[in-house]
Protein backbone atom coordinates (compact mmCIF):
# COMPACT_ATOMS: atom_id res chain seq x y z
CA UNK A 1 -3.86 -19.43 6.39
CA UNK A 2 -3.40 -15.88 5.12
CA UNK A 3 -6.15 -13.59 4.22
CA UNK A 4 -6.13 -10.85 2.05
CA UNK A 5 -7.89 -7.84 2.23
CA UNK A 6 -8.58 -5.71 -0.53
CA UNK A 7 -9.96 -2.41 -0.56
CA UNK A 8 -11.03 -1.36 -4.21
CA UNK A 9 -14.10 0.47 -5.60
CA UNK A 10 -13.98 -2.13 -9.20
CA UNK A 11 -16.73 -4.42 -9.27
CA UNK A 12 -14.38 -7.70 -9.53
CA UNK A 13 -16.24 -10.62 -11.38
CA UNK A 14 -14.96 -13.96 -11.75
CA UNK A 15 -13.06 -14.75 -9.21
CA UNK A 16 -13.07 -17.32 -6.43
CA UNK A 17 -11.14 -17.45 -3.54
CA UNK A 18 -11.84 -17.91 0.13
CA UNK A 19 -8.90 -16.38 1.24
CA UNK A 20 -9.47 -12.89 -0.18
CA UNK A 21 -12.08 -10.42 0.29
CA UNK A 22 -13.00 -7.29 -1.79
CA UNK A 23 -15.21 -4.09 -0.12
CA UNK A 24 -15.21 -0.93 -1.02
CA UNK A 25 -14.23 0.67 2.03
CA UNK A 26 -11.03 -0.73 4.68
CA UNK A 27 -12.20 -2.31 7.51
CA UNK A 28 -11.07 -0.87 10.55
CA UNK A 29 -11.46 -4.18 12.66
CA UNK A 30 -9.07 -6.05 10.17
CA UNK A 31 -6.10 -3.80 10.64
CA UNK A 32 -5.31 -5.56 13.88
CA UNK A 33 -3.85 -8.76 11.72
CA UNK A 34 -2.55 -7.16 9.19
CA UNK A 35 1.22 -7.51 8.70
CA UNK A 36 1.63 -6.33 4.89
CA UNK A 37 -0.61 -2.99 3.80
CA UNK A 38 -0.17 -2.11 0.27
CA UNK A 39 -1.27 1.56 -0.57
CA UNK A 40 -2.19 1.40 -4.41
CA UNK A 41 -4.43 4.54 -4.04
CA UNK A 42 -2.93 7.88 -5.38
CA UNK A 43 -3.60 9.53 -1.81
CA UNK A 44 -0.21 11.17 -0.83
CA UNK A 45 0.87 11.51 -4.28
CA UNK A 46 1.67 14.63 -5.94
CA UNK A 47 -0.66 13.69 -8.88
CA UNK A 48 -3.02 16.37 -7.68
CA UNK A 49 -2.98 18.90 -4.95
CA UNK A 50 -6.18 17.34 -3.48
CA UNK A 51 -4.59 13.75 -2.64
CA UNK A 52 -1.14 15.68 -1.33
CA UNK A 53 -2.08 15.93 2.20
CA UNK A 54 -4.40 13.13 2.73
CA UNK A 55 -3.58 9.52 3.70
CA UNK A 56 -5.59 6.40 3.82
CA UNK A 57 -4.97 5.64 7.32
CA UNK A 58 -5.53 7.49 10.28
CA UNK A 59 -2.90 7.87 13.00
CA UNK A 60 -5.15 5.52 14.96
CA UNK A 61 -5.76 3.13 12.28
CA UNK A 62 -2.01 2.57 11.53
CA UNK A 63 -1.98 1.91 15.44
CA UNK A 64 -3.66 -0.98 15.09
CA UNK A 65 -1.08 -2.94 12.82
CA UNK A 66 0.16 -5.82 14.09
CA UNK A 67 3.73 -4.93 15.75
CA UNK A 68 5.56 -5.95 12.82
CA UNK A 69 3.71 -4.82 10.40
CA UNK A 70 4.56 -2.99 7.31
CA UNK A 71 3.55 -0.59 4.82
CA UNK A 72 4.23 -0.67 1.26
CA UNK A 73 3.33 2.48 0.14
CA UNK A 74 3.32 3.19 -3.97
CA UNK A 75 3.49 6.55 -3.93
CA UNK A 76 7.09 7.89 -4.63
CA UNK A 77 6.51 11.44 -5.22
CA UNK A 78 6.81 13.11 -3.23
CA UNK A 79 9.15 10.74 -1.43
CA UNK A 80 7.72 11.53 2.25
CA UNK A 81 3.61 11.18 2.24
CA UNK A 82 1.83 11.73 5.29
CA UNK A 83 1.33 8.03 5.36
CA UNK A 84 5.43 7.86 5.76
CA UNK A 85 5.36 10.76 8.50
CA UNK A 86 2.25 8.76 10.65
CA UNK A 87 4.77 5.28 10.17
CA UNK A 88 7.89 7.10 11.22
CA UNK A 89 6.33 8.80 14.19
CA UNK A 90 4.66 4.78 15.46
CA UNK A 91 8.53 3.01 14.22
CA UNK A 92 6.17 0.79 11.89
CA UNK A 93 8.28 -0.28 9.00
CA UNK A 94 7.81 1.53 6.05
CA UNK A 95 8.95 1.55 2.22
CA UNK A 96 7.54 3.77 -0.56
CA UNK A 97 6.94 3.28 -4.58
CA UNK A 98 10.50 4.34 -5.45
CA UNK A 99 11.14 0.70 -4.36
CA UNK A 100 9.00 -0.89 -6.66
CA UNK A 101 9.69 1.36 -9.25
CA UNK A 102 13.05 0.07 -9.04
CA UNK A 103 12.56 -2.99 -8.76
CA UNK A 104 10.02 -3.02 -12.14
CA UNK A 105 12.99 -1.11 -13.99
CA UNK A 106 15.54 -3.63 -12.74
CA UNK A 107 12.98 -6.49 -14.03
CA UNK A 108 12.27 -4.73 -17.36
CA UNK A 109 16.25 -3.82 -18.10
CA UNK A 110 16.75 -7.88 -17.57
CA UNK A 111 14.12 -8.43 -20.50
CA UNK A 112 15.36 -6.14 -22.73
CA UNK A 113 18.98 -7.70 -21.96
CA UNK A 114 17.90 -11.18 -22.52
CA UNK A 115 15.91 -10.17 -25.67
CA UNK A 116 18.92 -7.97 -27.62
């Protein structure tokens, strides 16, 4: 069974499920079966000067992936994070927000198609 993992500072209510987990902070130990990371968090991003050279995984941490692990990360701009330097330098796979910001404008153009 797959567990999910996720890292947020939100107080979620209302929800039920044994298969995910919300804490505030990542846990370290649970990198080691993770196949899928998904960095929401604007750290990398360009949004502010402060977040530009900061990732949130270590080196170390990202060394603890499972082998075929990958990392989804949402940031897009700029288009090589730290995050994307630590991946390239350990071969994990890697893909960044232009991706999914593709992939939401391919989705949206569809609507809009199918609407007019």
């Amino acid at each position: 069974m797959t567990k999910f993992n996720v890292v947020t500072t939100k107080i979620i209510t209302g929800f039920n499920s044994k298969r995910v987990s919300f804490t505030k902070k990542i846990d370290r130990d649970f990198l080691s079966e993770t196949e899928l990371f998904i960095n929401c968090s604007p750290l990398g991003s360009g949004l502010s000067k402060n977040y530009l050279k900061k990732s949130p995984l270590s080196k170390n941490d990202l060394k603890k992936l499972k082998p075929q692990a990958t990392v989804f990360d949402i940031v897009y701009s700029p288009n090589k994070t730290r995050l994307n330097k630590f991946c390239k330098d350990l071969s994990i796979n890697y893909l960044n927000g232009l991706k999914m910001n593709t992939e939401q404008a391919n989705k949206a153009l569809k609507i809009i198609e199918k609407n007019y």
